[in-house]
C-alpha atoms as a PDB file:
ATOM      1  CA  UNK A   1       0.000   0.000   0.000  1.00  0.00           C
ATOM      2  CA  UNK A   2       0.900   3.208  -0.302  1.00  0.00           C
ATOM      3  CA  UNK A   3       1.840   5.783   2.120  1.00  0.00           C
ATOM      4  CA  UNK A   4       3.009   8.763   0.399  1.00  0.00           C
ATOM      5  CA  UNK A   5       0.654  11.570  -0.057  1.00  0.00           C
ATOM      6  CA  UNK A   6       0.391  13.553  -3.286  1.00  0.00           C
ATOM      7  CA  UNK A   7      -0.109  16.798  -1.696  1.00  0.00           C
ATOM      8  CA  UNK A   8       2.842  17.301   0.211  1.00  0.00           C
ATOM      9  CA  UNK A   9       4.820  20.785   0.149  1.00  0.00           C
ATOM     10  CA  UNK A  10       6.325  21.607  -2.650  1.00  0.00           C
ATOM     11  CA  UNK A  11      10.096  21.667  -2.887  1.00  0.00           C
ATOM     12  CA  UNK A  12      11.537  24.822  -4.204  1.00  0.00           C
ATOM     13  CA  UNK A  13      14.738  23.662  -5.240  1.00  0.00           C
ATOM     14  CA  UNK A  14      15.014  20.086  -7.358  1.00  0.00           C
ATOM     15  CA  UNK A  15      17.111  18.620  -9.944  1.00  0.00           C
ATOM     16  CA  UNK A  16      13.721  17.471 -12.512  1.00  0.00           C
ATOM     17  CA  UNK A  17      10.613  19.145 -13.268  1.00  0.00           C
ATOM     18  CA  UNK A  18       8.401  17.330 -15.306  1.00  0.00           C
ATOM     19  CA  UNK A  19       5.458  19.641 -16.139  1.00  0.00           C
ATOM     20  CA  UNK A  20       2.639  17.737 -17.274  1.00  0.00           C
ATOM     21  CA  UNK A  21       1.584  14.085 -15.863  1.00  0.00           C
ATOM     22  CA  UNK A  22       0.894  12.519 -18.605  1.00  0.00           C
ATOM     23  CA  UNK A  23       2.391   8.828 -19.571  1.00  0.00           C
ATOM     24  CA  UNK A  24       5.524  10.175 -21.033  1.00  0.00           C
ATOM     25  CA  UNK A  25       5.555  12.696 -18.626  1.00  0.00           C
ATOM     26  CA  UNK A  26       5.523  10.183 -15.354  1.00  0.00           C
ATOM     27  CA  UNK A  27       7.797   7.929 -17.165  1.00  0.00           C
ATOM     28  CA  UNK A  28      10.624  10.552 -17.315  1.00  0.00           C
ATOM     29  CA  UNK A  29       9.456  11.569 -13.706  1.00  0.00           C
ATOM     30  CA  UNK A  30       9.973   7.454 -12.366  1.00  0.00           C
ATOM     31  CA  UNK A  31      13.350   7.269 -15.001  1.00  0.00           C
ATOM     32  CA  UNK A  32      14.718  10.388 -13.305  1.00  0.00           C
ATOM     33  CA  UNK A  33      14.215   9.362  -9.905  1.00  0.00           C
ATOM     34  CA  UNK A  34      15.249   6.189  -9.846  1.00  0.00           C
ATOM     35  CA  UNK A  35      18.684   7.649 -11.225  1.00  0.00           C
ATOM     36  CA  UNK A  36      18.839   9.442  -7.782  1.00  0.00           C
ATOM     37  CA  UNK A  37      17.424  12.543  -8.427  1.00  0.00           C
ATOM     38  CA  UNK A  38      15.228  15.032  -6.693  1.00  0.00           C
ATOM     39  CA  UNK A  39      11.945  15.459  -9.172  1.00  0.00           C
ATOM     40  CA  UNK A  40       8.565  17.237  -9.156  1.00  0.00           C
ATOM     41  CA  UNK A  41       5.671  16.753 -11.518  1.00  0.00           C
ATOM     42  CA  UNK A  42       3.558  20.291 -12.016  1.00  0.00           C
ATOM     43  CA  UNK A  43      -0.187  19.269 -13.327  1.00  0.00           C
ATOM     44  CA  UNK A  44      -2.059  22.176 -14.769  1.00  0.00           C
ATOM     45  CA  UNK A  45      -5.526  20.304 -14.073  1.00  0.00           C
ATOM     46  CA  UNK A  46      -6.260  18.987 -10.328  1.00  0.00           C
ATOM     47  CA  UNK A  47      -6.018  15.110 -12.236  1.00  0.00           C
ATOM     48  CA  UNK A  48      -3.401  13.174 -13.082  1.00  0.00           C
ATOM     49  CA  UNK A  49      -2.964  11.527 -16.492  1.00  0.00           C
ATOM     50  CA  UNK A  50      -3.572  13.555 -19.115  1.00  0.00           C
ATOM     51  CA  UNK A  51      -4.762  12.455 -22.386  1.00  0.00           C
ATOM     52  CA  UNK A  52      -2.637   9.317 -21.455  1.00  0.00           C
ATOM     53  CA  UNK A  53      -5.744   8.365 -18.661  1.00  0.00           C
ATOM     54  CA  UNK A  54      -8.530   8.400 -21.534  1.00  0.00           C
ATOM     55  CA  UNK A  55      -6.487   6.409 -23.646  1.00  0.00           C
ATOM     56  CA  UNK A  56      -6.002   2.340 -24.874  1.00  0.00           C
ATOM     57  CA  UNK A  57      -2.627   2.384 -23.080  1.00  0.00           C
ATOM     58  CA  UNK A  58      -0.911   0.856 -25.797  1.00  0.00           C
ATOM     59  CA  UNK A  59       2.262   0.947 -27.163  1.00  0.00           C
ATOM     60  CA  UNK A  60       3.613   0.156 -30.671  1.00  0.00           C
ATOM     61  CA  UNK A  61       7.368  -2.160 -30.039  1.00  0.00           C
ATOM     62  CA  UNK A  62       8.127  -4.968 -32.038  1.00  0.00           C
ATOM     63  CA  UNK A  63      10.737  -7.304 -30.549  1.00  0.00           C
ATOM     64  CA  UNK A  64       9.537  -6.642 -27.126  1.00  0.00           C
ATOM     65  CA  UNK A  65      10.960  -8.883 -24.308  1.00  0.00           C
ATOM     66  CA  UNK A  66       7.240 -10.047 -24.368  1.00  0.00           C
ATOM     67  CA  UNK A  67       7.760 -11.600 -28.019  1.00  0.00           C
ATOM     68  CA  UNK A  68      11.146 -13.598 -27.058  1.00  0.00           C
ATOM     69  CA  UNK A  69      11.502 -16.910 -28.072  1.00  0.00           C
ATOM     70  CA  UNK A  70       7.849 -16.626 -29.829  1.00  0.00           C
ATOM     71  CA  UNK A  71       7.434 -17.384 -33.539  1.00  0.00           C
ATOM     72  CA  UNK A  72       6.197 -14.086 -34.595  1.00  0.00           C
ATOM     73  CA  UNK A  73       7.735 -14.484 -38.044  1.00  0.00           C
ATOM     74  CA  UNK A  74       8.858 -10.536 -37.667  1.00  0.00           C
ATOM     75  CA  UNK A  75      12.118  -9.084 -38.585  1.00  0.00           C
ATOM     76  CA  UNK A  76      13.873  -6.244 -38.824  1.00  0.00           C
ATOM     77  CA  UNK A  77      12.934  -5.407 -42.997  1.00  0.00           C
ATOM     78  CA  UNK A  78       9.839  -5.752 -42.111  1.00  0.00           C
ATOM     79  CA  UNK A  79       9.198  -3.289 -39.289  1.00  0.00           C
ATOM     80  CA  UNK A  80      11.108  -1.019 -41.808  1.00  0.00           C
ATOM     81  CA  UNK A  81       9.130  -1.152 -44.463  1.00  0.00           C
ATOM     82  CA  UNK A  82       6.118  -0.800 -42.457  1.00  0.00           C
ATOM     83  CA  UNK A  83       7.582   2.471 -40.951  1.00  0.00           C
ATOM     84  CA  UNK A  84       8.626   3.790 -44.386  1.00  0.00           C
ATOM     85  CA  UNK A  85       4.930   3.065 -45.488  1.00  0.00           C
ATOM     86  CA  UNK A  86       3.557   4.766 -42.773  1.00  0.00           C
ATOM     87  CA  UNK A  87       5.874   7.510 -42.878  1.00  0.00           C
ATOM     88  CA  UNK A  88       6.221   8.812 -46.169  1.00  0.00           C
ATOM     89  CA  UNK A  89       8.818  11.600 -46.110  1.00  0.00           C
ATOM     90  CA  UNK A  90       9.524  12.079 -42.373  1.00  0.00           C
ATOM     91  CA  UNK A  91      11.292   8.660 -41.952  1.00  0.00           C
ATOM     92  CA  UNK A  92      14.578   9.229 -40.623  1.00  0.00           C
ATOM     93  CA  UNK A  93      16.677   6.173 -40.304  1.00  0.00           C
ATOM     94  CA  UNK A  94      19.187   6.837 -37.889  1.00  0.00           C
ATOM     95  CA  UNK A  95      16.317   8.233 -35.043  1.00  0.00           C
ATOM     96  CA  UNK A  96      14.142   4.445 -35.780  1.00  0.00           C
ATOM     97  CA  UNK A  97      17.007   2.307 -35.888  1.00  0.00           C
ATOM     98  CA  UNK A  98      17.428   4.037 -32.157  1.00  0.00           C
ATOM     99  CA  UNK A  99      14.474   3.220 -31.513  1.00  0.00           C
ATOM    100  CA  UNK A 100      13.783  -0.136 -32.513  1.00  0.00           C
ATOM    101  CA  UNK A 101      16.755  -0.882 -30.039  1.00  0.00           C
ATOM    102  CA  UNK A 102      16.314   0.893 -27.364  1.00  0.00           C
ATOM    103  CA  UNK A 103      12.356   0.753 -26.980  1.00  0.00           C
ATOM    104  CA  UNK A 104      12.496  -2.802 -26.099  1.00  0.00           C
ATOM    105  CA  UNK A 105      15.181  -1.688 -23.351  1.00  0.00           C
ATOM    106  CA  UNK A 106      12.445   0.817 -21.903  1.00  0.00           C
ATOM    107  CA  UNK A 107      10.008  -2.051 -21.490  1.00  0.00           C
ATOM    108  CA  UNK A 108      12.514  -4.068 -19.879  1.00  0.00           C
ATOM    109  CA  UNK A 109      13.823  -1.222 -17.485  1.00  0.00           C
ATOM    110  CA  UNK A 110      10.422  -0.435 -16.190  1.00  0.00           C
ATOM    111  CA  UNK A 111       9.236  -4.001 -15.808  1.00  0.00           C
ATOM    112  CA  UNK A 112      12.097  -4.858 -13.622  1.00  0.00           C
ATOM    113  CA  UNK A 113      12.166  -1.922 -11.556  1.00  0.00           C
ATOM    114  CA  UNK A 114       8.710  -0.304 -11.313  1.00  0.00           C
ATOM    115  CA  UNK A 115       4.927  -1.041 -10.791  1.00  0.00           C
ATOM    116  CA  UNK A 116       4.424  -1.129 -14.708  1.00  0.00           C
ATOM    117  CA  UNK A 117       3.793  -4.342 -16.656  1.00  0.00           C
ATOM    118  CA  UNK A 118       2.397  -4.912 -19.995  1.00  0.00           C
ATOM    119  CA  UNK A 119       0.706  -7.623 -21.617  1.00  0.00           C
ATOM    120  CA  UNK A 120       1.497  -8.676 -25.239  1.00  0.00           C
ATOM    121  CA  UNK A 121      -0.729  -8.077 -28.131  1.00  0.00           C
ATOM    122  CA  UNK A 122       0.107 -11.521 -29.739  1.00  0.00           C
ATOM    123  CA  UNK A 123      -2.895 -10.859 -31.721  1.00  0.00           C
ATOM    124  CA  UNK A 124      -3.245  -7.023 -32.276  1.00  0.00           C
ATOM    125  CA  UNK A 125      -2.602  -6.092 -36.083  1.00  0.00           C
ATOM    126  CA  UNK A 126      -1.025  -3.556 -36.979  1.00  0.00           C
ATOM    127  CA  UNK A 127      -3.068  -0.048 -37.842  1.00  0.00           C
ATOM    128  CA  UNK A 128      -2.154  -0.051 -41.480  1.00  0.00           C
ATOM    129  CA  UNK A 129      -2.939  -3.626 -42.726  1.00  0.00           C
ATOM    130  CA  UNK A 130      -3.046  -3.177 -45.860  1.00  0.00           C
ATOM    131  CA  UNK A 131       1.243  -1.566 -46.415  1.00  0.00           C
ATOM    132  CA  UNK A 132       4.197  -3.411 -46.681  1.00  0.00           C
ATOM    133  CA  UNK A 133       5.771  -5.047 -43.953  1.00  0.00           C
ATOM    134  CA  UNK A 134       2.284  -4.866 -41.417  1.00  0.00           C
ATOM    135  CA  UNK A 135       1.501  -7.120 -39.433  1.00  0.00           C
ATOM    136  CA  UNK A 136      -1.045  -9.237 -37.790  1.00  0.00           C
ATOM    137  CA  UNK A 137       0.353  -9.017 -34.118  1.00  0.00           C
ATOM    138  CA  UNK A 138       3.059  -9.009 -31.599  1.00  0.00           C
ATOM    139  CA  UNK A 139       4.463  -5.443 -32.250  1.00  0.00           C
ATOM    140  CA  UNK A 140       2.282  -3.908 -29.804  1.00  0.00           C
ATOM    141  CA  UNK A 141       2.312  -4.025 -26.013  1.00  0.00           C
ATOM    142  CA  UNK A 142      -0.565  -2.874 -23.035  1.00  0.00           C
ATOM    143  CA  UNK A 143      -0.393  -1.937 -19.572  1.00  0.00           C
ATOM    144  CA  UNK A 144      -1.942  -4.954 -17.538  1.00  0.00           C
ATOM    145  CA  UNK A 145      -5.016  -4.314 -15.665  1.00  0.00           C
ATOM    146  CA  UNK A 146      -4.173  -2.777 -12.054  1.00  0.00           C
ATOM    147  CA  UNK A 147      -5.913  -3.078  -8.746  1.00  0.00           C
ATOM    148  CA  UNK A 148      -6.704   0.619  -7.397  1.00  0.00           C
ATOM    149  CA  UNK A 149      -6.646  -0.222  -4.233  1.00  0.00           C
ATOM    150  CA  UNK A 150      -2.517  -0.277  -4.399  1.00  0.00           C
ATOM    151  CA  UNK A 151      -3.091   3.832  -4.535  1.00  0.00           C
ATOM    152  CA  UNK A 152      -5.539   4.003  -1.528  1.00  0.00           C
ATOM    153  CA  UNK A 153      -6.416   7.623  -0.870  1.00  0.00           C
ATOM    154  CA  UNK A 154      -4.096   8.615  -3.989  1.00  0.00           C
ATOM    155  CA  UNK A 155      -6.890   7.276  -6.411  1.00  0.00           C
ATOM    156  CA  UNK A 156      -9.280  10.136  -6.155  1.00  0.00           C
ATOM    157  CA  UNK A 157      -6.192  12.396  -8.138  1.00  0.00           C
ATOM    158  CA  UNK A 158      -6.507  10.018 -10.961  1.00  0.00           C
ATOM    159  CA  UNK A 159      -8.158  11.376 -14.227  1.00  0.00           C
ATOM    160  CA  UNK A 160     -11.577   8.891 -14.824  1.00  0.00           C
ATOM    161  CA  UNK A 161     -11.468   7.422 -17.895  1.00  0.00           C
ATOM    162  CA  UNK A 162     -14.275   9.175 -20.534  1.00  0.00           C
ATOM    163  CA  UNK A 163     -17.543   7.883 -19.776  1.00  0.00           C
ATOM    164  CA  UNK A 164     -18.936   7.119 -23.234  1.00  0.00           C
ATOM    165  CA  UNK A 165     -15.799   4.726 -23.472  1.00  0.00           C
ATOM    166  CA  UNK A 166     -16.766   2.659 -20.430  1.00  0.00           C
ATOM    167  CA  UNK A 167     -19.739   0.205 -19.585  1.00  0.00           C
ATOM    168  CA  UNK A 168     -21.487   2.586 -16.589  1.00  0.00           C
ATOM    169  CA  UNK A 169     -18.421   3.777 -15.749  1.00  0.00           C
ATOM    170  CA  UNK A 170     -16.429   0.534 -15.718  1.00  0.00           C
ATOM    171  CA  UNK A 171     -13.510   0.099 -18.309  1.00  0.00           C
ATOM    172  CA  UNK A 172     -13.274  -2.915 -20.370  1.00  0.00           C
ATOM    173  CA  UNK A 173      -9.843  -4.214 -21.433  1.00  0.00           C
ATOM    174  CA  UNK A 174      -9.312  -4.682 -25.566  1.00  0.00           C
ATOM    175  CA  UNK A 175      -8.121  -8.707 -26.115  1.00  0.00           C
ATOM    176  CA  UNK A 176      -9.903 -11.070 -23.780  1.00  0.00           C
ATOM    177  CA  UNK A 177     -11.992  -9.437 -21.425  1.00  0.00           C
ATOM    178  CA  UNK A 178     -13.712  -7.436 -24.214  1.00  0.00           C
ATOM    179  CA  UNK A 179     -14.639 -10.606 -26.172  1.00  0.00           C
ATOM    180  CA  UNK A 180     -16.398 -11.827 -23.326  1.00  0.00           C
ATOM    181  CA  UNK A 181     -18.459  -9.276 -22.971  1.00  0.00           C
ATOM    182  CA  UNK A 182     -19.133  -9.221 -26.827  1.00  0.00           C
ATOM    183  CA  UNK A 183     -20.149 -13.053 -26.669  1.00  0.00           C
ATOM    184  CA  UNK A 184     -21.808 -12.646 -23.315  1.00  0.00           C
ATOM    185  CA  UNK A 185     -24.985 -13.813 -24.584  1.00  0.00           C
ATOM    186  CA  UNK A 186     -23.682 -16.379 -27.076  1.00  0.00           C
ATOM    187  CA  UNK A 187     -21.888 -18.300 -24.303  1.00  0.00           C
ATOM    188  CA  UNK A 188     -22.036 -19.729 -21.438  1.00  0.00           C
ATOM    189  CA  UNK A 189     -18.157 -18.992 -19.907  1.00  0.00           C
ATOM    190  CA  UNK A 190     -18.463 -15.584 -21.449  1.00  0.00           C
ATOM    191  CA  UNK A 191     -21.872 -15.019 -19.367  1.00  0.00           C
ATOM    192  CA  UNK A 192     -20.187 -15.794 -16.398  1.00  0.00           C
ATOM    193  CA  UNK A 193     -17.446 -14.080 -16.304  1.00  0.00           C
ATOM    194  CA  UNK A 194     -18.893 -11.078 -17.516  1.00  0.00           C
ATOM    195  CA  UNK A 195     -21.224 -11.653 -14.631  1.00  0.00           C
ATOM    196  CA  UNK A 196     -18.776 -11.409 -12.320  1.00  0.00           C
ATOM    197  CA  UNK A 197     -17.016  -8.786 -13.739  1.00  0.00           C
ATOM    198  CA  UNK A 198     -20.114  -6.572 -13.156  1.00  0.00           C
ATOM    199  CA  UNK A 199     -21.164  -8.129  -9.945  1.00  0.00           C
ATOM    200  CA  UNK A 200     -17.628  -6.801  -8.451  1.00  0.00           C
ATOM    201  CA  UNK A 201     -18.010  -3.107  -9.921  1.00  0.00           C
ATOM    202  CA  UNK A 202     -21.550  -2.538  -8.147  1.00  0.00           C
ATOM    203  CA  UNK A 203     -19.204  -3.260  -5.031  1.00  0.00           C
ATOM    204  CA  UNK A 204     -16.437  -1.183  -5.640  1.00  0.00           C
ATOM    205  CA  UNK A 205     -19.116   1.545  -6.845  1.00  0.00           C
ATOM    206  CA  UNK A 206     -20.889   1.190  -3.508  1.00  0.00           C
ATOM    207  CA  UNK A 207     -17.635   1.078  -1.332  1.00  0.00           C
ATOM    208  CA  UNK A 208     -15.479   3.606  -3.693  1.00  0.00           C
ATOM    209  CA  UNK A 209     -17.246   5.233  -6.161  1.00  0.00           C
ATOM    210  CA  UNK A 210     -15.615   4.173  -9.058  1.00  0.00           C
ATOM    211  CA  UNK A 211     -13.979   0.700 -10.138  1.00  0.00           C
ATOM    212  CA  UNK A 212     -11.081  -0.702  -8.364  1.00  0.00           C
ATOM    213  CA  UNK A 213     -10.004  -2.689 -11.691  1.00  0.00           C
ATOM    214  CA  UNK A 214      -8.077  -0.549 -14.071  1.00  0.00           C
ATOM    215  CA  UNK A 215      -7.411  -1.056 -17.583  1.00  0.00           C
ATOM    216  CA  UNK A 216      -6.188   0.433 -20.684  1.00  0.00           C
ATOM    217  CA  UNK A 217      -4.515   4.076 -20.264  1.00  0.00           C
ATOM    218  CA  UNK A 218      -6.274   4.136 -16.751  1.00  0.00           C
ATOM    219  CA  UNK A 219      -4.223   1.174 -15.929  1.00  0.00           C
ATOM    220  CA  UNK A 220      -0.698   2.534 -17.778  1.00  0.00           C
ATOM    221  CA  UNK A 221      -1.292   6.032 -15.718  1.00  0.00           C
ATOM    222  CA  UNK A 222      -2.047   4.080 -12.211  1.00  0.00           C
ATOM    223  CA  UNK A 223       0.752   1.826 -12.397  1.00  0.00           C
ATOM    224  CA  UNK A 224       3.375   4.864 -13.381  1.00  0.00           C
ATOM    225  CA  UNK A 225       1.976   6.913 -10.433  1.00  0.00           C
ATOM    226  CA  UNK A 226       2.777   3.998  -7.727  1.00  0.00           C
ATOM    227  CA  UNK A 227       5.887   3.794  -9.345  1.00  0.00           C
ATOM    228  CA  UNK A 228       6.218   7.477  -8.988  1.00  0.00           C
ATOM    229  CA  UNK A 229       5.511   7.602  -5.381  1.00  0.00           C
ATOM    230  CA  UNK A 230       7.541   4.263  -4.267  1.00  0.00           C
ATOM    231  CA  UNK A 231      10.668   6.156  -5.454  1.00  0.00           C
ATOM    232  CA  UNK A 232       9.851   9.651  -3.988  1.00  0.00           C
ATOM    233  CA  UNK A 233       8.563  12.254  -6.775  1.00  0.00           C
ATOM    234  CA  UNK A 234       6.747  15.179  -5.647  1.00  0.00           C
ATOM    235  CA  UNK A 235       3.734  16.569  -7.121  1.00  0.00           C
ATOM    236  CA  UNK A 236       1.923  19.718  -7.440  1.00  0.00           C
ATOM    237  CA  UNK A 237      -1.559  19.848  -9.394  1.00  0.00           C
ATOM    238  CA  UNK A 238      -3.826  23.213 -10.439  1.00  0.00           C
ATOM    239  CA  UNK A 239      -0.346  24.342 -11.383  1.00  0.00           C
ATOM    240  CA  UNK A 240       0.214  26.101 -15.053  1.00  0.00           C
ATOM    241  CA  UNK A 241       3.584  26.968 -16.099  1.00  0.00           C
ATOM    242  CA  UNK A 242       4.202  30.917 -16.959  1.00  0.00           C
ATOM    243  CA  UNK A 243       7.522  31.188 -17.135  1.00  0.00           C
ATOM    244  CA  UNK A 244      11.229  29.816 -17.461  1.00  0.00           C
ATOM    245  CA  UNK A 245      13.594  32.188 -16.679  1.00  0.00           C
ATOM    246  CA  UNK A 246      17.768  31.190 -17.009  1.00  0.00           C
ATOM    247  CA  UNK A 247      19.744  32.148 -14.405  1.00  0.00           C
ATOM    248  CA  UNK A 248      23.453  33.862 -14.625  1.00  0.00           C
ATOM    249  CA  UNK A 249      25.123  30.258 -14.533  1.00  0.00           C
ATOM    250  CA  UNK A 250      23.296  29.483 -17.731  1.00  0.00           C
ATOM    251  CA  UNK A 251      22.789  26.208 -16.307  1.00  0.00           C
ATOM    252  CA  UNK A 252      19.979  26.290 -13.799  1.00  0.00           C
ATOM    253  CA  UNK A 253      16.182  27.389 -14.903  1.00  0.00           C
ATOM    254  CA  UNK A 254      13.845  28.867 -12.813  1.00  0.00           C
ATOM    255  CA  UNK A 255       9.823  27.591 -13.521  1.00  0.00           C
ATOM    256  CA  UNK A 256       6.976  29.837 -12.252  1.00  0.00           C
ATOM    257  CA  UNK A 257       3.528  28.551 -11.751  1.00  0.00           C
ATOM    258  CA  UNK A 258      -0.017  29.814 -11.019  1.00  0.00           C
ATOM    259  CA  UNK A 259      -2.200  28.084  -9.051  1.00  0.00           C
ATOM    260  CA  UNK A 260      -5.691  29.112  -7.700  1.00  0.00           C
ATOM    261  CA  UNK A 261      -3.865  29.405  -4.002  1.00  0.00           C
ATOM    262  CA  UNK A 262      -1.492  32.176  -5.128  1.00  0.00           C
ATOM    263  CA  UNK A 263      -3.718  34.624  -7.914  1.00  0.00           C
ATOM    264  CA  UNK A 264      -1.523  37.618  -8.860  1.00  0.00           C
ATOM    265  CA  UNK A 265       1.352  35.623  -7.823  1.00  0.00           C
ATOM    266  CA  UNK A 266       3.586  33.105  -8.698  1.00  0.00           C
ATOM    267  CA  UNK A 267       5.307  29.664  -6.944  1.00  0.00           C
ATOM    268  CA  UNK A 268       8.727  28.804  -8.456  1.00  0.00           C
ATOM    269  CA  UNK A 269      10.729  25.875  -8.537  1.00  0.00           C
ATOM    270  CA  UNK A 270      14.435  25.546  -9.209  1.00  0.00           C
ATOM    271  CA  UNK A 271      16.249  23.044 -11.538  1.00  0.00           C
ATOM    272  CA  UNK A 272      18.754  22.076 -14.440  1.00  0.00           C
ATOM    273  CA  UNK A 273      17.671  22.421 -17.898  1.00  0.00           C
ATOM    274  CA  UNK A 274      18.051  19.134 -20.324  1.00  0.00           C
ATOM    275  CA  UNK A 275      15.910  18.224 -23.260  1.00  0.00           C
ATOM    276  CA  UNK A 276      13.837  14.253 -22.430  1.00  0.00           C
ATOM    277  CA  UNK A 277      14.421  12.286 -24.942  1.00  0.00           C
ATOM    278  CA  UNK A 278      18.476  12.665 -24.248  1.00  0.00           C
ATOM    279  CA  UNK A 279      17.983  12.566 -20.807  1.00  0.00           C
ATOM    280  CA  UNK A 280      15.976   9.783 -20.750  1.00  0.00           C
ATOM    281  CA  UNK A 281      18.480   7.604 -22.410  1.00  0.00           C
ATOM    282  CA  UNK A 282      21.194   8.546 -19.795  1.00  0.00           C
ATOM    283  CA  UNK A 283      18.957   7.305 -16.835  1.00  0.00           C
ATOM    284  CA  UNK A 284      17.778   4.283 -18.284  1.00  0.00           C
ATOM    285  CA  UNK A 285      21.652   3.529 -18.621  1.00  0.00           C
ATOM    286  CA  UNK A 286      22.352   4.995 -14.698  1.00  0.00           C
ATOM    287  CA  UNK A 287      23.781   8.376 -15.737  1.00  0.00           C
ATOM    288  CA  UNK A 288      23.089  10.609 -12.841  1.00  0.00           C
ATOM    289  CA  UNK A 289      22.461  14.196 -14.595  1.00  0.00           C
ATOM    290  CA  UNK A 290      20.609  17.080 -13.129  1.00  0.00           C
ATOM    291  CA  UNK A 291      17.846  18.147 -15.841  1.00  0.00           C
ATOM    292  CA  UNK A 292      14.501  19.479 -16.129  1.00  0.00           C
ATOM    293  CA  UNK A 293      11.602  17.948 -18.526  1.00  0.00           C
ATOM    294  CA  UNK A 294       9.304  19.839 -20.807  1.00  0.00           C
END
């Protein structure tokens, strides 16, 4: 269970500030920290997640550690001409060879040292069928359902997912648990476990108010922010970023915010300036670096 709050003080001095708390943005948070480093996530809503918490929560890898020692029948010319299919003109070699290697290594970091775990989609095509090189699964990845209650009173900062995208308010997973529930009246298995399914979110609507099973981007989101917290990161919601200002070392950045608690004035927060994606290479490989994330 967790113990640290989310609305602790805010530090004024740290090394990261990640401002937004989206996916990518709690994944650079969790990378940063676990390097060694002081960090603080600034939320301009009073939700976490982002876009990331409405979303499927999936993730487009081929020769994740998930699809090791499968027969996927994928190689490397193929995910390249798919890319070059898909991408026309902006294909750039040298930055999707990087990431065709180190991807898989990003899967593998945060499955060994975080709260995140995916599930293969073994049998999730590809979004472009019909261009050379697609295929029918295996290149894709999704966060596995998670049990809110590992976030006790931290849950009620998590952005719902959209209601029109749920059954009542309760997600259902893409793979297996949403063919049960289209074949819930076509068989018998699929009956009952859809059954139960709903049977368990009238209780966790009566006890909580919202379902303590979490899938898709819900599910990615959840599982990033118990990472988050297990390794320290601070966090400060209503907050909207109005300024960077350099100081005279040309090294350290200064970020103002407003929030609703300080109109007319602003909080600030000092840190070192790096851009993500190079950063985020260095502290999946250990590098302890001061930066802040955009």
């Amino acid at each position: 269970m967790m113990v640290t709050a989310l609305n602790s003080p805010m530090p004024q001095e740290v090394d990261v500030i990640v401002i937004g708390s989206g996916a990518s943005g709690l994944a650079a948070a969790v990378t940063a920290a676990h390097a060694g480093l002081k960090v603080l996530v600034a939320e301009k809503t009073n939700v976490l997640g982002g876009t990331s918490a409405y979303s499927g929560g999936w993730l487009w890898i081929p020769f994740a550690p998930h699809a090791q020692g499968q027969n996927t029948g994928d190689n490397e010319a193929d995910v390249t001409a798919y890319l070059q299919a898909v991408l026309g003109e902006r294909y750039q070699k040298d930055m999707l060879s990087h990431y065709l290697v180190e991807a898989p290594k990003m899967l593998a970091f945060f499955e060994q040292h975080t709260a995140v775990k995916f599930l293969p989609g073994n049998a999730v095509p590809d979004f472009f069928g019909e261009l050379s090189g697609a295929k029918n699964g295996w290149r894709s990845v999704v966060a596995a359902p998670y049990d809110a209650r590992q976030l006790g009173q931290n849950l009620a900062w998590l952005r719902r997912p959209i209601y029109e995208t749920t059954l009542w308010g309760m997600g259902i997973a893409s793979g297996v648990d949403m063919k049960h529930f289209l074949n819930s009246f076509r068989s018998v298995k699929s009956f009952y476990y859809v059954g139960k399914r709903l049977g368990q979110y009238g209780q966790d609507w009566l006890r909580h108010g919202r379902s303590q099973q979490l899938v898709n981007g819900n599910a990615l989101v959840a599982r990033l922010l118990e990472s988050a917290l297990r390794v320290n990161v601070r966090f400060l919601r209503n907050a909207q970023a109005c300024a960077i200002e350099a100081l005279q070392d040309g090294l350290s950045q200064t970020v103002r915010f407003q929030t609703p608690q300080h109109k007319g004035k602003s909080l600030f927060a000092l840190a070192k300036l790096w851009c993500w994606p190079q950063v985020a290479l260095r502290m999946i490989r250990r590098a302890k670096r001061n930066c802040l994330s955009m």
